[in-house]
N, C-alpha and C. Protein backbone atom coordinates (compact mmCIF):
# COMPACT_ATOMS: atom_id res chain seq x y z
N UNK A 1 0.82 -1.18 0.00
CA UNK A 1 0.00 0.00 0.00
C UNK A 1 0.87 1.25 0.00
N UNK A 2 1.71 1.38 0.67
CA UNK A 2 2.94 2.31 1.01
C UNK A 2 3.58 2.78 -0.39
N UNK A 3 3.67 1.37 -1.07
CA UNK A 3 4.32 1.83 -2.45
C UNK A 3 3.80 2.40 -3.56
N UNK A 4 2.75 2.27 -3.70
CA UNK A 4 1.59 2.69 -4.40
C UNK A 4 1.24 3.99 -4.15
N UNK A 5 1.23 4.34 -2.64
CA UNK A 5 1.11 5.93 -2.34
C UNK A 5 2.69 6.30 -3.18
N UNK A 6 3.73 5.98 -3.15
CA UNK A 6 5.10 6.42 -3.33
C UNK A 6 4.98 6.79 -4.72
N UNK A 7 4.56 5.73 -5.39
CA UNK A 7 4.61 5.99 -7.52
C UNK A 7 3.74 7.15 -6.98
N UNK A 8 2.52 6.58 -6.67
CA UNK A 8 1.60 8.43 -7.26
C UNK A 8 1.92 9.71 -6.83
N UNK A 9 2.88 9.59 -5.69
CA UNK A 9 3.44 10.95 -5.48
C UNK A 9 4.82 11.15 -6.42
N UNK A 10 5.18 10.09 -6.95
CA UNK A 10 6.40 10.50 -7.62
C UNK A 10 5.94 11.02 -9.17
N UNK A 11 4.71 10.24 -9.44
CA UNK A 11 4.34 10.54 -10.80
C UNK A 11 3.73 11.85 -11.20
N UNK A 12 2.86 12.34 -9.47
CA UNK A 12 2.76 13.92 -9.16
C UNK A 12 3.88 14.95 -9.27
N UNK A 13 4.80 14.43 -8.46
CA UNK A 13 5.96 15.29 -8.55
C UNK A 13 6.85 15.75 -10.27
N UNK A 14 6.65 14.44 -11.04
CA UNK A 14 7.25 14.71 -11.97
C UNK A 14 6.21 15.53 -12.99
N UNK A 15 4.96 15.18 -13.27
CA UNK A 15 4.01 16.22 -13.59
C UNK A 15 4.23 17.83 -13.43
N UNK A 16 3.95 17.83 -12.49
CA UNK A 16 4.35 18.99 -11.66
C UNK A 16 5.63 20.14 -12.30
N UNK A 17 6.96 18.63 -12.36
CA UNK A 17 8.19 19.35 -12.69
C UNK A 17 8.01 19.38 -14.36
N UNK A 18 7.03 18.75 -15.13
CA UNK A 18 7.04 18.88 -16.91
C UNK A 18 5.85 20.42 -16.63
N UNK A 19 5.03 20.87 -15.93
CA UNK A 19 4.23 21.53 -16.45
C UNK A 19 4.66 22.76 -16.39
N UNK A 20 5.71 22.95 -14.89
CA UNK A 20 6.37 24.27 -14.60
C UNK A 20 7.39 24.15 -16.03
N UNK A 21 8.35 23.31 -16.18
CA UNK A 21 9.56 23.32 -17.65
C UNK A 21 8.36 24.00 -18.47
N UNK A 22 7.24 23.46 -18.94
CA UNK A 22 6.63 23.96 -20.06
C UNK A 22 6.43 25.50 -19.96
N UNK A 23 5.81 25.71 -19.14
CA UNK A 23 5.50 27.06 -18.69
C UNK A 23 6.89 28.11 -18.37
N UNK A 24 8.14 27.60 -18.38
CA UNK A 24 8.66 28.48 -18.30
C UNK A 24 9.47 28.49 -19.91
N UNK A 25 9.65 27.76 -20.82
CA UNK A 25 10.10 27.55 -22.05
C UNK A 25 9.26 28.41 -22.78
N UNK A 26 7.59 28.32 -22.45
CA UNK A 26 6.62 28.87 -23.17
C UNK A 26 7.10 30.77 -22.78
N UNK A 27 7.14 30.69 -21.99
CA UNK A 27 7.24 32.20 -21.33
C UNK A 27 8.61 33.13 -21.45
N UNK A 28 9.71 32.02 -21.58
CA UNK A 28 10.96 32.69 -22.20
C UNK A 28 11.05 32.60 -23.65
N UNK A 29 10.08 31.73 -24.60
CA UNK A 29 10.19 31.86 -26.01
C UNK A 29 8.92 33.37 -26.60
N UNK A 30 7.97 33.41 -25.80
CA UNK A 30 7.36 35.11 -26.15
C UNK A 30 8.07 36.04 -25.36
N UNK A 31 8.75 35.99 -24.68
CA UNK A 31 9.64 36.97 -23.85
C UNK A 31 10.20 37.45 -25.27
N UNK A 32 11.40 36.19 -25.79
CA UNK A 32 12.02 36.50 -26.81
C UNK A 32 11.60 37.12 -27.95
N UNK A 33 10.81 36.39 -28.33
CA UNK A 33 9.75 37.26 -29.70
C UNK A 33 9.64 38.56 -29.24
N UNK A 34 8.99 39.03 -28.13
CA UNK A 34 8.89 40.13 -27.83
C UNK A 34 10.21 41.18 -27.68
N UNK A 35 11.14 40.94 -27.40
CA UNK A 35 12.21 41.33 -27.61
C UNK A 35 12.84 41.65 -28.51
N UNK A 36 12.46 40.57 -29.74
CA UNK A 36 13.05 40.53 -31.42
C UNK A 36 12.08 41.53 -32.11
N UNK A 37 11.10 41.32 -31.72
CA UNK A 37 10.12 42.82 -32.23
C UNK A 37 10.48 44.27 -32.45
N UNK A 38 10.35 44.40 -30.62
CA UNK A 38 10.71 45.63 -30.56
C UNK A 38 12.02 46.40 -30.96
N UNK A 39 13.24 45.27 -31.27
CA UNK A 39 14.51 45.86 -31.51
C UNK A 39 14.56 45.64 -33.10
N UNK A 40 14.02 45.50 -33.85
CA UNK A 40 14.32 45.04 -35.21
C UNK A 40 13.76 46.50 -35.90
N UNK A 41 14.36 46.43 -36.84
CA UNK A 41 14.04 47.52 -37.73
C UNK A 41 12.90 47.67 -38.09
N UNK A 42 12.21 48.69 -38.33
CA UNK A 42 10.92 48.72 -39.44
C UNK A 42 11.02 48.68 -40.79
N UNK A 43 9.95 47.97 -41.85
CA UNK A 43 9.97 48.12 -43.04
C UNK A 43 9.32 49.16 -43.44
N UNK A 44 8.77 50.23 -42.69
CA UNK A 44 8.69 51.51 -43.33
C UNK A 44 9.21 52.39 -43.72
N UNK A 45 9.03 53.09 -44.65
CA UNK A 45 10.05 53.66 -45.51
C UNK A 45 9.48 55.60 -45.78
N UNK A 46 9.77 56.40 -46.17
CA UNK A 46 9.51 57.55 -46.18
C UNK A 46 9.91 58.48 -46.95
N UNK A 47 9.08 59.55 -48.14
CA UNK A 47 9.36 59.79 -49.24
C UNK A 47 8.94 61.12 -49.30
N UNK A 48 9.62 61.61 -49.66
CA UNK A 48 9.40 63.37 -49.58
C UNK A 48 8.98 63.99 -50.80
N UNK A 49 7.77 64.05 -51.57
CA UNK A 49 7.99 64.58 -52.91
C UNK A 49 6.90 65.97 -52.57
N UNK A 50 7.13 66.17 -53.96
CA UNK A 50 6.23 67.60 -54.36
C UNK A 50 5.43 67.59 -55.96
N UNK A 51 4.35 68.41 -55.72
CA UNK A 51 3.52 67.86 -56.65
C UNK A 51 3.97 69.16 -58.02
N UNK A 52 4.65 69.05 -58.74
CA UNK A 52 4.52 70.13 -59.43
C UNK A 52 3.81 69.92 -60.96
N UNK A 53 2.96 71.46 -61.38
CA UNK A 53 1.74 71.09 -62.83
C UNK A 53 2.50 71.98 -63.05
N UNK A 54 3.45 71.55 -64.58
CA UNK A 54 2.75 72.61 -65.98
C UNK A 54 2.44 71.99 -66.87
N UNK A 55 2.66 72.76 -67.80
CA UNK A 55 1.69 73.13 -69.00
C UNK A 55 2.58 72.70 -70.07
N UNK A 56 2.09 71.54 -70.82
CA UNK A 56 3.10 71.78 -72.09
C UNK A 56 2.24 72.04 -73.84
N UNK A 57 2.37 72.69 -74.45
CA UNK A 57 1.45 73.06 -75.60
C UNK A 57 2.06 72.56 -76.78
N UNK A 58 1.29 71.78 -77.52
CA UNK A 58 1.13 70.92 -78.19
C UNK A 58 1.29 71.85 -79.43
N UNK A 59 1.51 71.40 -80.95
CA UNK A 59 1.29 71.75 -81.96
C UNK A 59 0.20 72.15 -82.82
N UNK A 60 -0.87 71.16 -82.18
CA UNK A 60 -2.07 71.97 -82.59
C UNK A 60 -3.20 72.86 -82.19
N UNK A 61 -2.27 73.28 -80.86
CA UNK A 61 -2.68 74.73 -79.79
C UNK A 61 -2.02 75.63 -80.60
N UNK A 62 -0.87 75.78 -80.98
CA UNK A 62 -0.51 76.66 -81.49
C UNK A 62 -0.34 76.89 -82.95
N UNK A 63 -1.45 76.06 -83.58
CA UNK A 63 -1.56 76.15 -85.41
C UNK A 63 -2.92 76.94 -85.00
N UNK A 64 -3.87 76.32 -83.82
CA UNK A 64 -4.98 77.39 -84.00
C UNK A 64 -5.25 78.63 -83.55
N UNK A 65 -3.75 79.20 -82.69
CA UNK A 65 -3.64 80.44 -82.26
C UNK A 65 -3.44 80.93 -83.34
N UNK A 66 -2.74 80.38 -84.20
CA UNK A 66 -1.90 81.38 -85.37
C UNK A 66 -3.06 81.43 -86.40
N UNK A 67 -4.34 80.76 -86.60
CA UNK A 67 -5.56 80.54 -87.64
C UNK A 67 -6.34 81.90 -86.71
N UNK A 68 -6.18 81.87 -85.82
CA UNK A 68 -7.27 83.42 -85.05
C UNK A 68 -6.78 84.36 -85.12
């Protein structure tokens, strides 16, 4: 009877010691991600332009200035 209490506390104990390992593997691998995030570069990028309009006149703007 004695021994039987002994496995199930040992098989508790080792439970115990896989669920904390998991939980702390789980918790130092988003630690990390989180870490690799915030220090990594951005792929945004940034572009400075300006919009400029003219005018360019064509040949047959200026055959019908010269007909008026």
């Amino acid at each position: 009877m004695n021994n039987i209490w002994f496995s199930q506390a040992n098989k508790n104990a080792i439970k115990r010691r896989t669920t904390f390992s998991i939980q702390i593997l789980v918790t130092l691998s988003v630690l990390l991600l989180l870490i690799s995030q915030l220090t990594s570069p951005t792929a945004a990028y940034f572009e400075d332009s300006e919009t400029v309009t003219i005018t360019i006149s064509t040949v047959v703007e200026e055959q019908e200035e010269l007909m008026n």
